[in-house]
N, C-alpha and C. Protein backbone atom coordinates (compact mmCIF):
# COMPACT_ATOMS: atom_id res chain seq x y z
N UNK A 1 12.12 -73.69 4.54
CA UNK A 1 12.57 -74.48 5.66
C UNK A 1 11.55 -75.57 5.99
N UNK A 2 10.28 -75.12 5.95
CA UNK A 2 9.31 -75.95 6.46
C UNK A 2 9.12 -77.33 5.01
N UNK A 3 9.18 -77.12 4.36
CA UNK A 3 9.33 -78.22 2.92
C UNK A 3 10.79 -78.68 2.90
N UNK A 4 11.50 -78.25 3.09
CA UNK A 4 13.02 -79.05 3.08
C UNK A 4 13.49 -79.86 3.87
N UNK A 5 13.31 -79.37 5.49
CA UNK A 5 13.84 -79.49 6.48
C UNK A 5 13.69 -81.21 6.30
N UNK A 6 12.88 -81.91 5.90
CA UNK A 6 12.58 -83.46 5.37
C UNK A 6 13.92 -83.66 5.27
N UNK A 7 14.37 -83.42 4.36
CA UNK A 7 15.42 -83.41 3.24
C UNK A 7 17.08 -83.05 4.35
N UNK A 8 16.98 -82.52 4.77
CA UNK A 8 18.13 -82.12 5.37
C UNK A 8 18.91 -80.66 5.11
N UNK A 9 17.92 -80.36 4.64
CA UNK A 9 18.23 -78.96 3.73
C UNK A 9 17.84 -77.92 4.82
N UNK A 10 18.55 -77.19 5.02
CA UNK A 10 18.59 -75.65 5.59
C UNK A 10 18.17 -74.67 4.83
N UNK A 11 17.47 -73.72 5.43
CA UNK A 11 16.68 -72.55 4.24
C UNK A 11 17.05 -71.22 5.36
N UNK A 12 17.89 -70.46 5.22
CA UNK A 12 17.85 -69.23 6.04
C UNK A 12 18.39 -68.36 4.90
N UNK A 13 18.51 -66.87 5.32
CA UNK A 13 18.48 -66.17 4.89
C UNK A 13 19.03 -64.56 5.69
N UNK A 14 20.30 -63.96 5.58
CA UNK A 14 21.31 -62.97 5.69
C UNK A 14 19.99 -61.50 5.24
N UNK A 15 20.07 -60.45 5.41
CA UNK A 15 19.18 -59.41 5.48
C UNK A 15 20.27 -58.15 5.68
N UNK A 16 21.75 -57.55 4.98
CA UNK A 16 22.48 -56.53 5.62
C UNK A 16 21.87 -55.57 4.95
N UNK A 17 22.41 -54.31 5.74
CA UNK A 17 22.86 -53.19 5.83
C UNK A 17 23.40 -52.70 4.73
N UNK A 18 23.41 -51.77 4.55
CA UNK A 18 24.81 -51.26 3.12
C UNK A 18 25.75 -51.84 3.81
N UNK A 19 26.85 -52.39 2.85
CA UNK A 19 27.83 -53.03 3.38
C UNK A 19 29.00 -51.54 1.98
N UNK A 20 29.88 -51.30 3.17
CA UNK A 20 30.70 -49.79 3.10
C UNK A 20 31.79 -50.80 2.21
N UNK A 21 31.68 -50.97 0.97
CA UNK A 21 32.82 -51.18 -0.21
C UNK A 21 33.11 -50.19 -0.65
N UNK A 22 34.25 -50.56 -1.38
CA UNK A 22 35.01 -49.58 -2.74
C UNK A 22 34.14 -48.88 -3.61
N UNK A 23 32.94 -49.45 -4.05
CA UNK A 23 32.16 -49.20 -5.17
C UNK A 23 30.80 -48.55 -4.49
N UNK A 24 30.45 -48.77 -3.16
CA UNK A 24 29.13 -48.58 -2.20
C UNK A 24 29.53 -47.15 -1.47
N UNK A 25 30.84 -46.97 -1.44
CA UNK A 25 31.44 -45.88 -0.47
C UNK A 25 31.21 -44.60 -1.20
N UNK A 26 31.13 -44.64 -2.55
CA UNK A 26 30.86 -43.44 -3.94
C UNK A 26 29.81 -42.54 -3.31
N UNK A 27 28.73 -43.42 -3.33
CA UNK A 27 27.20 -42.51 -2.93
C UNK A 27 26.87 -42.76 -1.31
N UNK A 28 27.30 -43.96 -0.27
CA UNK A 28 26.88 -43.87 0.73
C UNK A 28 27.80 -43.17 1.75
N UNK A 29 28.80 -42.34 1.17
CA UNK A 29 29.76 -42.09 2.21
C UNK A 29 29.13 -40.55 1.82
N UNK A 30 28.64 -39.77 1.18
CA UNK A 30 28.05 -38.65 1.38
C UNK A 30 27.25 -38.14 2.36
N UNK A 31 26.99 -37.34 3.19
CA UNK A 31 26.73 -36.94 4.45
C UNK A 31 25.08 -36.93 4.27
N UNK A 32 24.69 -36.20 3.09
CA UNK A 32 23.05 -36.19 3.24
C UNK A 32 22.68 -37.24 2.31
N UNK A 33 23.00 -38.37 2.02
CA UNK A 33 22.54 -39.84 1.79
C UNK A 33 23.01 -40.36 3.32
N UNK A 34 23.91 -40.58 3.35
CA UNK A 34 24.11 -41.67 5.35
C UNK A 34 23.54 -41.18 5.87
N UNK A 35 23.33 -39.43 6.04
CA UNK A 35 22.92 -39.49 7.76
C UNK A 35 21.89 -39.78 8.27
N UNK A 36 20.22 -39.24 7.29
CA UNK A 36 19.14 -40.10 7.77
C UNK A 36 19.01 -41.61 7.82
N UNK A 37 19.70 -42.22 7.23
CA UNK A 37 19.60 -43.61 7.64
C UNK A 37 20.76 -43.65 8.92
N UNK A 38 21.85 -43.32 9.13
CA UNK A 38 22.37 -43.62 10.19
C UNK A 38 21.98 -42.97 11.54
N UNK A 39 21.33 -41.92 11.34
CA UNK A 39 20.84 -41.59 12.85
C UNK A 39 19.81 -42.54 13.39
N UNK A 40 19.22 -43.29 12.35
CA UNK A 40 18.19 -44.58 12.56
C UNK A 40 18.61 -45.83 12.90
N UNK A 41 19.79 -45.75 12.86
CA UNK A 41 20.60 -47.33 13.23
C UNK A 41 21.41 -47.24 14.80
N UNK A 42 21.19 -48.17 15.73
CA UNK A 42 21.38 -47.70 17.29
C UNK A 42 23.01 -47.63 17.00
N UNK A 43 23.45 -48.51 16.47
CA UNK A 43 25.08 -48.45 16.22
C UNK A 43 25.62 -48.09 15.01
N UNK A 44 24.80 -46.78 14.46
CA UNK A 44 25.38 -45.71 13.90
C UNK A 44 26.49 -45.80 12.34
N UNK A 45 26.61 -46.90 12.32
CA UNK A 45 27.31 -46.88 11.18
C UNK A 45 26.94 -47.98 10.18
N UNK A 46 27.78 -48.05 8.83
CA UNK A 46 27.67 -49.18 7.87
C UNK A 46 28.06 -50.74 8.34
N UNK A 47 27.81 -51.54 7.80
CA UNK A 47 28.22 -52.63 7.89
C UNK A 47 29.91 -53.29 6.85
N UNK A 48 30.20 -53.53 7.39
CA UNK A 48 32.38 -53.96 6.33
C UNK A 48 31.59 -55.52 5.67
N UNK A 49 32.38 -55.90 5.21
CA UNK A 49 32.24 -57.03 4.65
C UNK A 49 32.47 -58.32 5.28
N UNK A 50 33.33 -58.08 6.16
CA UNK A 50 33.51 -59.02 7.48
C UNK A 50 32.37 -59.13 8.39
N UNK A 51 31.93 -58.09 8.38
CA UNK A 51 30.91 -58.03 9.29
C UNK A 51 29.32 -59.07 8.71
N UNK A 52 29.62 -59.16 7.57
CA UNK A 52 28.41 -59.87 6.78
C UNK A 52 28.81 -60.93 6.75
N UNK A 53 30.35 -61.34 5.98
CA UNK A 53 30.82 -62.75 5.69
C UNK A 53 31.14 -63.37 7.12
N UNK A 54 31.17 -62.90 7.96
CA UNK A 54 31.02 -63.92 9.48
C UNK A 54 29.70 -64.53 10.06
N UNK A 55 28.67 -63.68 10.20
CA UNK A 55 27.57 -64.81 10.17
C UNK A 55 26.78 -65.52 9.34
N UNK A 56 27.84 -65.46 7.85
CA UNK A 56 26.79 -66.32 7.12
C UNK A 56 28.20 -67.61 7.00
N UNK A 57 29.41 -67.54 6.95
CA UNK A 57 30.41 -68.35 7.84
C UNK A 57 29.66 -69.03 8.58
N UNK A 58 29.25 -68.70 9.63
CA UNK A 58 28.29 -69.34 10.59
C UNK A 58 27.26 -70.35 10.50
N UNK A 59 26.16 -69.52 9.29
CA UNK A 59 25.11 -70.40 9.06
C UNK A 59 25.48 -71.70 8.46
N UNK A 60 26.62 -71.56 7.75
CA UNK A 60 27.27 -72.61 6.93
C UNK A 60 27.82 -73.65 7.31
N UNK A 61 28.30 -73.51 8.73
CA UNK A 61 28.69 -74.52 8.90
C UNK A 61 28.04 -75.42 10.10
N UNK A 62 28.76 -76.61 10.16
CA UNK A 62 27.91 -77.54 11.60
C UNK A 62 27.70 -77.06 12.58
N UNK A 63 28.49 -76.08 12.89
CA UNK A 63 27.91 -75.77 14.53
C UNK A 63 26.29 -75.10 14.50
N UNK A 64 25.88 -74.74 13.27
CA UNK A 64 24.80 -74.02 13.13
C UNK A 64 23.52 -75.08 12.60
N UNK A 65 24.09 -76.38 12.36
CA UNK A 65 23.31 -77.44 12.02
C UNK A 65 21.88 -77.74 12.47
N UNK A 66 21.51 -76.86 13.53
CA UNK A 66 19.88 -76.77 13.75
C UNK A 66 19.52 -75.37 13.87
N UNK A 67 19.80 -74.71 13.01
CA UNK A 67 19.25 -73.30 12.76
C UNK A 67 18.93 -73.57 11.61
N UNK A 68 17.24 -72.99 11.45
CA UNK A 68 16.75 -73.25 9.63
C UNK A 68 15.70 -72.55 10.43
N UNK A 69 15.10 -71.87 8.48
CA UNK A 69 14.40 -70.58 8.97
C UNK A 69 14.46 -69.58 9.43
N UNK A 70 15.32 -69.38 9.35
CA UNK A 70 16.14 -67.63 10.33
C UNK A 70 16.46 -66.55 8.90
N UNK A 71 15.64 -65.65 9.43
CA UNK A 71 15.80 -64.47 8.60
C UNK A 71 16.68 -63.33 9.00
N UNK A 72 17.92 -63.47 9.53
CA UNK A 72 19.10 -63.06 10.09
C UNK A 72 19.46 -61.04 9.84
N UNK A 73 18.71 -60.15 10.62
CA UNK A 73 19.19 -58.59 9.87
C UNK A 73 20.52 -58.63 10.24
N UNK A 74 21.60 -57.99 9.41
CA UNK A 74 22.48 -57.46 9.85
C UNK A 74 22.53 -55.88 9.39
N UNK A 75 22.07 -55.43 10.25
CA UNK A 75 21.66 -53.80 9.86
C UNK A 75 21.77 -53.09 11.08
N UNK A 76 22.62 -53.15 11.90
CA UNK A 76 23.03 -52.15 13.30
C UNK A 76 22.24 -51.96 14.20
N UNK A 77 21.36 -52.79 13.86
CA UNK A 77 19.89 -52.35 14.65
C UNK A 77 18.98 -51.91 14.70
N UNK A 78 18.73 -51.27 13.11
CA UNK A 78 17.83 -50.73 11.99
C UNK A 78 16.59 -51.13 11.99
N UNK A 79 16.34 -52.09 12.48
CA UNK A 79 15.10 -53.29 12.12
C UNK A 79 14.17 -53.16 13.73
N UNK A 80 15.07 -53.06 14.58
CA UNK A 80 14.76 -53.07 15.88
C UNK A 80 13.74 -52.11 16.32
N UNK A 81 13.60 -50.42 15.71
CA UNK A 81 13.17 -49.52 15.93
C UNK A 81 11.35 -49.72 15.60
């Protein structure tokens, strides 16, 4: 961000969660893989795919045109603790 921002260039960066797919749901939907990580997350569950593809939707477009440098968690609140 700090070398681009010249340029007009945006530099951020998305940080999720397991995001609960078809192919992710195999091993993270098992009770003793999720539960120590989810008793660690304040809102308790996985992240959907919507839930990821909306704020990077966001970063993408103009309304977000002076956000640069943002290291964005989407992890339930994981990060917070």
């Amino acid at each position: 961000a700090l070398e681009l921002g010249k340029y007009g260039i945006r530099v951020n960066s998305v940080n999720p969660t397991v995001v609960m797919t078809p192919i992710s749901s195999g091993h993270w939907s098992q009770p003793h893989v999720a539960e120590p990580f989810l008793k660690q997350m304040p809102l308790g569950r996985w992240a959907t795919e919507d839930e990821i593809a909306g704020p990077i939707v966001f970063l993408l477009s103009d309304t977000a045109s002076m956000i640069t440098g943002v290291s964005l968690p989407i992890d339930g609140g994981y990060t917070c603790r």
